[in-house]
PDB file of N, CA and C in Angstrom:
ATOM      1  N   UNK A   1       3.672 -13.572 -13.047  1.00  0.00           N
ATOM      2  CA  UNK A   1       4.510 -12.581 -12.406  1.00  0.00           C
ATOM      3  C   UNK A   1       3.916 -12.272 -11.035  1.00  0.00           C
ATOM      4  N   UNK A   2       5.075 -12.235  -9.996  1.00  0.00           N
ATOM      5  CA  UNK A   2       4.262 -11.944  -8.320  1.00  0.00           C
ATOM      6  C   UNK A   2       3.983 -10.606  -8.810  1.00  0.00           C
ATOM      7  N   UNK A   3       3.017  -9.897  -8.075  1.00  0.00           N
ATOM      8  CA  UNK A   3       2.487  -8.681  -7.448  1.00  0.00           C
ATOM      9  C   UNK A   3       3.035  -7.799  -7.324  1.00  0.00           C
ATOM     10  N   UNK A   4       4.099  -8.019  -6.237  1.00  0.00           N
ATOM     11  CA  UNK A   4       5.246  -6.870  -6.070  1.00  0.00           C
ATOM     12  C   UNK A   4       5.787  -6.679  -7.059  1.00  0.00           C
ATOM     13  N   UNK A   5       6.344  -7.632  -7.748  1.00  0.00           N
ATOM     14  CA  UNK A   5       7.288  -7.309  -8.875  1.00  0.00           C
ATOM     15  C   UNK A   5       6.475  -6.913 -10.122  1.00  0.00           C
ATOM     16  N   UNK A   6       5.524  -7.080 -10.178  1.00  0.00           N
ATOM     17  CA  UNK A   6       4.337  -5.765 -11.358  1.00  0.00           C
ATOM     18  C   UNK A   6       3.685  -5.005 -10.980  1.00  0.00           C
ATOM     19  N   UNK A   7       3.891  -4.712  -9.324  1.00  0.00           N
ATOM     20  CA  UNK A   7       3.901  -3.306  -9.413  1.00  0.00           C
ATOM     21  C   UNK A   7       4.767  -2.662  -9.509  1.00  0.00           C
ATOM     22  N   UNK A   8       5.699  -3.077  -9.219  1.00  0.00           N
ATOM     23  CA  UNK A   8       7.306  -2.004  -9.174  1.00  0.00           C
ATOM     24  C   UNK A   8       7.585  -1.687 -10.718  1.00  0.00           C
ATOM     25  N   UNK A   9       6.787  -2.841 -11.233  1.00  0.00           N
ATOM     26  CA  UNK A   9       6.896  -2.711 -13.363  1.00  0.00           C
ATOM     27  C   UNK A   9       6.021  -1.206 -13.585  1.00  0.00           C
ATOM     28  N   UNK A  10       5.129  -1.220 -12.703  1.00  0.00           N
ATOM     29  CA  UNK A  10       3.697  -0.395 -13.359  1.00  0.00           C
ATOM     30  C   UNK A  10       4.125   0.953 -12.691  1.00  0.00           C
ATOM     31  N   UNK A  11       4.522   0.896 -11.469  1.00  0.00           N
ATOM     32  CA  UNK A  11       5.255   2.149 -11.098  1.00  0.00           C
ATOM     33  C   UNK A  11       6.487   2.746 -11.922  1.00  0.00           C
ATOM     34  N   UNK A  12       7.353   2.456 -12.372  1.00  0.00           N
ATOM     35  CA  UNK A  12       8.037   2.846 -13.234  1.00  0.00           C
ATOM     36  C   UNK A  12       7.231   3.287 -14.619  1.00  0.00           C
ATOM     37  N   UNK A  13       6.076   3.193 -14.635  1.00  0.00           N
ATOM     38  CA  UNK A  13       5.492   3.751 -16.302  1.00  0.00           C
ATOM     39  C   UNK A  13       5.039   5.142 -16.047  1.00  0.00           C
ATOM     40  N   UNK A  14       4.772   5.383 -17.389  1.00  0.00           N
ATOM     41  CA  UNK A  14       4.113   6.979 -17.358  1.00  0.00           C
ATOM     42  C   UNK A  14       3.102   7.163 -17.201  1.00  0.00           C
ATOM     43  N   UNK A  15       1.995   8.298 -17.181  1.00  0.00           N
ATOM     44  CA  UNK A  15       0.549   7.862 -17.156  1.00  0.00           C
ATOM     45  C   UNK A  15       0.063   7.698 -18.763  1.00  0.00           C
ATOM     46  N   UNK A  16       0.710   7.862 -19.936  1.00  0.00           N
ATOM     47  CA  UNK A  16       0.037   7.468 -20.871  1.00  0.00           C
ATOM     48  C   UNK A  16       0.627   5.706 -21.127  1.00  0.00           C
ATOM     49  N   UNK A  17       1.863   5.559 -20.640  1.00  0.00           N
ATOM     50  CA  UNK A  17       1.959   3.925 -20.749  1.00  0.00           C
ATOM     51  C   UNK A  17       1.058   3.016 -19.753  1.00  0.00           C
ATOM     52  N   UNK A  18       0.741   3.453 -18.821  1.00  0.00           N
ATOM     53  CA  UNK A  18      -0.248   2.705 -17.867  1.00  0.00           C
ATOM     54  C   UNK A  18      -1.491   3.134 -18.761  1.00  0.00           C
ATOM     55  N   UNK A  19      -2.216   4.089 -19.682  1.00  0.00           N
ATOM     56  CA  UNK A  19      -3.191   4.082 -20.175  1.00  0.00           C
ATOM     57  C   UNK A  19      -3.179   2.959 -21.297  1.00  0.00           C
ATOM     58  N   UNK A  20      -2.437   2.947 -21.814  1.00  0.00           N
ATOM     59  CA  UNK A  20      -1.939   1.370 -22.799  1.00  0.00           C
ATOM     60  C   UNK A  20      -2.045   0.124 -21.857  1.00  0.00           C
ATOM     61  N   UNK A  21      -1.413  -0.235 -21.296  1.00  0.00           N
ATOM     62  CA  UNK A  21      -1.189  -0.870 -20.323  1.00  0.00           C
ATOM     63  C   UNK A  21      -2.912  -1.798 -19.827  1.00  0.00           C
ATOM     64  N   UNK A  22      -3.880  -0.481 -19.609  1.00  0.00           N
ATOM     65  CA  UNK A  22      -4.932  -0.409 -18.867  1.00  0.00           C
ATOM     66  C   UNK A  22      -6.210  -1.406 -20.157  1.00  0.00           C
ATOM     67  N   UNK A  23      -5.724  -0.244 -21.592  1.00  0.00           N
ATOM     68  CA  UNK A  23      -6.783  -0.603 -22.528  1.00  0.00           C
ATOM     69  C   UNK A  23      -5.866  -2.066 -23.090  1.00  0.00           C
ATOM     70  N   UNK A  24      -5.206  -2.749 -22.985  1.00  0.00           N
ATOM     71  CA  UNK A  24      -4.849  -4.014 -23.444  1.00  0.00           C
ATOM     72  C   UNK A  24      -5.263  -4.749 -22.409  1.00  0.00           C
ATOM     73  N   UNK A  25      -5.480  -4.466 -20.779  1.00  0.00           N
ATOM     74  CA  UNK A  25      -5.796  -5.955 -20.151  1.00  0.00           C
ATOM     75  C   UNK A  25      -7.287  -5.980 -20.129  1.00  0.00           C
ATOM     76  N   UNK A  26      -8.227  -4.539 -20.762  1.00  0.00           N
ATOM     77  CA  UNK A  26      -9.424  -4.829 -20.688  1.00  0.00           C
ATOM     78  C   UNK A  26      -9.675  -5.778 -21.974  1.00  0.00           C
ATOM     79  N   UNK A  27      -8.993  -5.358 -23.171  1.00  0.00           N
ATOM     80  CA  UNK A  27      -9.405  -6.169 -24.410  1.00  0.00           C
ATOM     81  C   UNK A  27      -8.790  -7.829 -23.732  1.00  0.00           C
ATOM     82  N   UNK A  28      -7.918  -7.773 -23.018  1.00  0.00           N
ATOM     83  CA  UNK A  28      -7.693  -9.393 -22.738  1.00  0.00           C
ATOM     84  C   UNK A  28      -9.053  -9.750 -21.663  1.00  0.00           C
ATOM     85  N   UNK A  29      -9.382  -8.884 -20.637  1.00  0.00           N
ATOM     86  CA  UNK A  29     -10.421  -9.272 -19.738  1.00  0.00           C
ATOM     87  C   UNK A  29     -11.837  -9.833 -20.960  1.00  0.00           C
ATOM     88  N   UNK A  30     -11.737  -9.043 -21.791  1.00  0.00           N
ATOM     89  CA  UNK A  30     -12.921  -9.171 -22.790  1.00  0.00           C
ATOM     90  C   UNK A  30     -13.071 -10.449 -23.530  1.00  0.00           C
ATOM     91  N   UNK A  31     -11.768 -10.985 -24.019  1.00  0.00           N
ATOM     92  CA  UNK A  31     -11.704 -12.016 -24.755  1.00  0.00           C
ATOM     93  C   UNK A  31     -12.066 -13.311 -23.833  1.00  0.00           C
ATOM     94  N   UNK A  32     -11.664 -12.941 -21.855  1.00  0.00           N
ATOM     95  CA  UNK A  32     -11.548 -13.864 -21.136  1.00  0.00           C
ATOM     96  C   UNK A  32     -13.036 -14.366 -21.109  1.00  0.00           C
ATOM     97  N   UNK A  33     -13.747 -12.909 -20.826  1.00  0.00           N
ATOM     98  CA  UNK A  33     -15.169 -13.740 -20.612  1.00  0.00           C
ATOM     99  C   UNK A  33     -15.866 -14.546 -22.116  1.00  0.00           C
ATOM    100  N   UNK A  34     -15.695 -13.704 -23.028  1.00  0.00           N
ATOM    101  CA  UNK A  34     -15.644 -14.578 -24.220  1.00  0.00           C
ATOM    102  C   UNK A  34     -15.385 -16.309 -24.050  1.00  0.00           C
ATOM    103  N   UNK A  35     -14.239 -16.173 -23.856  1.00  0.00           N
ATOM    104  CA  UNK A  35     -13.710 -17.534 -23.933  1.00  0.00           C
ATOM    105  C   UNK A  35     -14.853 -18.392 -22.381  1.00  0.00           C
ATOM    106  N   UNK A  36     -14.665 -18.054 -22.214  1.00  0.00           N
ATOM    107  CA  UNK A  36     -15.560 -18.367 -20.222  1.00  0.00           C
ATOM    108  C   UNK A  36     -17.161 -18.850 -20.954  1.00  0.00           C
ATOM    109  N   UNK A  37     -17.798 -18.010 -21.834  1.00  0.00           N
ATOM    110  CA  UNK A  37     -18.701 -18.287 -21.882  1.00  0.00           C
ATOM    111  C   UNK A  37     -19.325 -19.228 -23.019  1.00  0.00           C
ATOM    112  N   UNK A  38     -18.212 -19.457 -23.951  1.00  0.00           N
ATOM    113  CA  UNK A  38     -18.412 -20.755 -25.220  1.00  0.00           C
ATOM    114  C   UNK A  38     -17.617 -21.778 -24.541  1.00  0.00           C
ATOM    115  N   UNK A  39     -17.040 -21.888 -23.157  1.00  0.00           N
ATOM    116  CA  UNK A  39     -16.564 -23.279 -22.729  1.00  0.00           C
ATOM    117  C   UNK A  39     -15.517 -23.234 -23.095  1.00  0.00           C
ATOM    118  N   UNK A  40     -13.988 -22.168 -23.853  1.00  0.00           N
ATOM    119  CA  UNK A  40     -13.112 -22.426 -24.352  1.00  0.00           C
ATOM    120  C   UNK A  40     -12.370 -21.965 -23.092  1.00  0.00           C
ATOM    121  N   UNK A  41     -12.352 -21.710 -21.959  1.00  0.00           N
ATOM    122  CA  UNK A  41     -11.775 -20.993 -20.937  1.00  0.00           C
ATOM    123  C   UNK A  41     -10.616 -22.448 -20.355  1.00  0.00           C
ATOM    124  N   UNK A  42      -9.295 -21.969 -20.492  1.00  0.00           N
ATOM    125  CA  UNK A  42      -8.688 -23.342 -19.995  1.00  0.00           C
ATOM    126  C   UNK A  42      -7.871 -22.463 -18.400  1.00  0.00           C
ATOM    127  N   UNK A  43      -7.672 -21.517 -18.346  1.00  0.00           N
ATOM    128  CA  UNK A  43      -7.176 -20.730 -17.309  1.00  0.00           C
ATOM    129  C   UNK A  43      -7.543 -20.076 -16.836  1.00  0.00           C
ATOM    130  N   UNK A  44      -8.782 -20.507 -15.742  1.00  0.00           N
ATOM    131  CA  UNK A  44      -9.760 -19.601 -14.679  1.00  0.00           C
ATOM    132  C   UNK A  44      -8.913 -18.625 -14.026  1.00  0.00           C
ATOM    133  N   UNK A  45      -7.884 -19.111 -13.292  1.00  0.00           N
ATOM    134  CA  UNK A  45      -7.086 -18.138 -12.697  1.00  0.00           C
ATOM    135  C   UNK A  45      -6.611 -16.592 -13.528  1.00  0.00           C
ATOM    136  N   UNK A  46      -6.366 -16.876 -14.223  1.00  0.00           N
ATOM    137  CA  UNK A  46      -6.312 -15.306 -15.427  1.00  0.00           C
ATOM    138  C   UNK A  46      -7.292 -14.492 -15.131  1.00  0.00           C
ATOM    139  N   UNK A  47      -8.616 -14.488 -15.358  1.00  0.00           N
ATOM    140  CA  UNK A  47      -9.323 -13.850 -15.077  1.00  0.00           C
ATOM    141  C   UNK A  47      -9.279 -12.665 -14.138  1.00  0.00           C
ATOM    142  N   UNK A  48      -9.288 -13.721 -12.739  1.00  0.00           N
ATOM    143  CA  UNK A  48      -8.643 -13.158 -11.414  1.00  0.00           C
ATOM    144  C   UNK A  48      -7.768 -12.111 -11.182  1.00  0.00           C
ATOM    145  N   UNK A  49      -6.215 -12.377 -12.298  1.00  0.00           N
ATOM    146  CA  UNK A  49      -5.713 -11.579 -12.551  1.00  0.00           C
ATOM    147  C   UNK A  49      -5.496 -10.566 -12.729  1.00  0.00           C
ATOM    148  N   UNK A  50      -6.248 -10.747 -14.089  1.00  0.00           N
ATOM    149  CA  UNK A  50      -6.234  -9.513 -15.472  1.00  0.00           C
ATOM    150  C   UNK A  50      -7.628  -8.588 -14.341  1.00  0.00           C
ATOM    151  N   UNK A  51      -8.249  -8.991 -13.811  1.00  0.00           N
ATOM    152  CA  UNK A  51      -9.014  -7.939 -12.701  1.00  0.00           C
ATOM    153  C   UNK A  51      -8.501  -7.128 -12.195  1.00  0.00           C
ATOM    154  N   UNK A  52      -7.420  -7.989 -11.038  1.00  0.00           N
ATOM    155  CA  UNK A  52      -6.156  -7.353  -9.918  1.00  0.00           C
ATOM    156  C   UNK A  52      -5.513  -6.432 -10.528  1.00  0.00           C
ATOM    157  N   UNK A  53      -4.850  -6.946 -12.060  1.00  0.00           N
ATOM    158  CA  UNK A  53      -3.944  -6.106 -12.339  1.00  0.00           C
ATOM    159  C   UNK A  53      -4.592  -4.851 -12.692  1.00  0.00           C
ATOM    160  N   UNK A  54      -5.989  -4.363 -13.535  1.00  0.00           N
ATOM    161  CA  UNK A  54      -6.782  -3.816 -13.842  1.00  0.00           C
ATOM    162  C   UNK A  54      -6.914  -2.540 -12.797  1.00  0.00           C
ATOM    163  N   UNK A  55      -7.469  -3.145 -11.898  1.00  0.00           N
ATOM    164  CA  UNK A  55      -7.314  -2.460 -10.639  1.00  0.00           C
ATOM    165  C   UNK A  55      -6.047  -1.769  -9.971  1.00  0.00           C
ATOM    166  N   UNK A  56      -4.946  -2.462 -10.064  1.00  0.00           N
ATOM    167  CA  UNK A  56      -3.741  -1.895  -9.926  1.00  0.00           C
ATOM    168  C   UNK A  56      -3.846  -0.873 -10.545  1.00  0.00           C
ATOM    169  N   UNK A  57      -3.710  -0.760 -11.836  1.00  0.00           N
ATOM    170  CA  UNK A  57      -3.394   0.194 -12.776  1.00  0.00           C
ATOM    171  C   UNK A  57      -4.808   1.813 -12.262  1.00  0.00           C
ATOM    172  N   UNK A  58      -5.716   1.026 -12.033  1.00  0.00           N
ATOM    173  CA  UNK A  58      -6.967   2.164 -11.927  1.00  0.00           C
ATOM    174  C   UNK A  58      -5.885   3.262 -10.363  1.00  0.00           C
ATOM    175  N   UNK A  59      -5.860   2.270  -9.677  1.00  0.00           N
ATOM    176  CA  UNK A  59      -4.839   2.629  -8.443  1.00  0.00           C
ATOM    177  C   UNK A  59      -4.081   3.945  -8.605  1.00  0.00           C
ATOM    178  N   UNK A  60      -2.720   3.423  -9.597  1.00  0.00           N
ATOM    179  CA  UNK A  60      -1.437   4.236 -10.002  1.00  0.00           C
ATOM    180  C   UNK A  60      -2.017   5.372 -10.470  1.00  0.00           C
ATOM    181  N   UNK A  61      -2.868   5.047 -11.442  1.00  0.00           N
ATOM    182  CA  UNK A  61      -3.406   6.334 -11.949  1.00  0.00           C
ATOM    183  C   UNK A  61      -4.091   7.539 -11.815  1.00  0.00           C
ATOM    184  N   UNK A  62      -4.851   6.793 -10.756  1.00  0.00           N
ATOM    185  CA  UNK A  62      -5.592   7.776  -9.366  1.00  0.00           C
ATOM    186  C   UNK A  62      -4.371   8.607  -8.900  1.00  0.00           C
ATOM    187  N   UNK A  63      -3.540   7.643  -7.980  1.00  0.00           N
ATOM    188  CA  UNK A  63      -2.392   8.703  -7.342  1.00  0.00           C
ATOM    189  C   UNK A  63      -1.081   9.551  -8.026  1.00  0.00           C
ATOM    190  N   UNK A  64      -1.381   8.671  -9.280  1.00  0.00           N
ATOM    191  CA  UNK A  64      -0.620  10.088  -9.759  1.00  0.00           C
ATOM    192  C   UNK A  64      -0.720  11.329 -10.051  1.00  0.00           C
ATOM    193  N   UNK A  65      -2.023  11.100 -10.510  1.00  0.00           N
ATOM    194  CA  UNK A  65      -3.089  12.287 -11.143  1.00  0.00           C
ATOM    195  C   UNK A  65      -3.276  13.198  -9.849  1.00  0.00           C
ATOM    196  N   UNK A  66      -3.376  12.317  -8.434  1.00  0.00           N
ATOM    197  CA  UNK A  66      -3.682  13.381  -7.051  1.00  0.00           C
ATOM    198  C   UNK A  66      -2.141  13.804  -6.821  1.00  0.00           C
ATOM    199  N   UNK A  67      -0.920  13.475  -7.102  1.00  0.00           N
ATOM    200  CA  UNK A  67       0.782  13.739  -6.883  1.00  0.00           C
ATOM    201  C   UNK A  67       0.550  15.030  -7.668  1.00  0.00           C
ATOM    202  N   UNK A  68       0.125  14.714  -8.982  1.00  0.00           N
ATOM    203  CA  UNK A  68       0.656  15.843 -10.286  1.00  0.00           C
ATOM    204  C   UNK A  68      -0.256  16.994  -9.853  1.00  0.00           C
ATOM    205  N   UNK A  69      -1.223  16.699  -9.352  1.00  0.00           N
ATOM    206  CA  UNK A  69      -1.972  18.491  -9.077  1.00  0.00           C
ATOM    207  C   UNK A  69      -1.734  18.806  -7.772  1.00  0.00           C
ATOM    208  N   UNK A  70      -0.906  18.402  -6.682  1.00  0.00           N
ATOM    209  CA  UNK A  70      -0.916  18.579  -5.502  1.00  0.00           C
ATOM    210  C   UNK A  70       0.036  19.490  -5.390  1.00  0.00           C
TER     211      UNK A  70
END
């Protein structure tokens, strides 16, 4: 999925669905290095990803949290 178009996904969520959202790409980040480190890793690029998107989400959640008390 491009960028723009998951963020415009992640902007439309709530802050407890981006908290879901957040704790499923760490358990996938988790499994990644897993996999990375017994040699089973077939999609380096994921990684990369599941970071970006990670970060996205840390993002949204920041500014909403500074919107909702402002």
């Amino acid at each position: 999925m491009k960028a723009s178009q998951r963020l415009s996904d992640l902007n439309a969520m709530s802050v407890d669905l981006l908290q879901d959202e957040l704790l499923k790409l760490k358990k996938e980040q988790f499994n990644l290095r897993f996999q990375k480190a017994t040699g089973q890793l077939e999609n380096t690029a994921r990684v990369t990803e599941v970071r970006k998107d990670i970060a996205r989400i840390k993002t949204l959640q920041r500014s909403k949290t500074v919107a909702a008390s402002a």
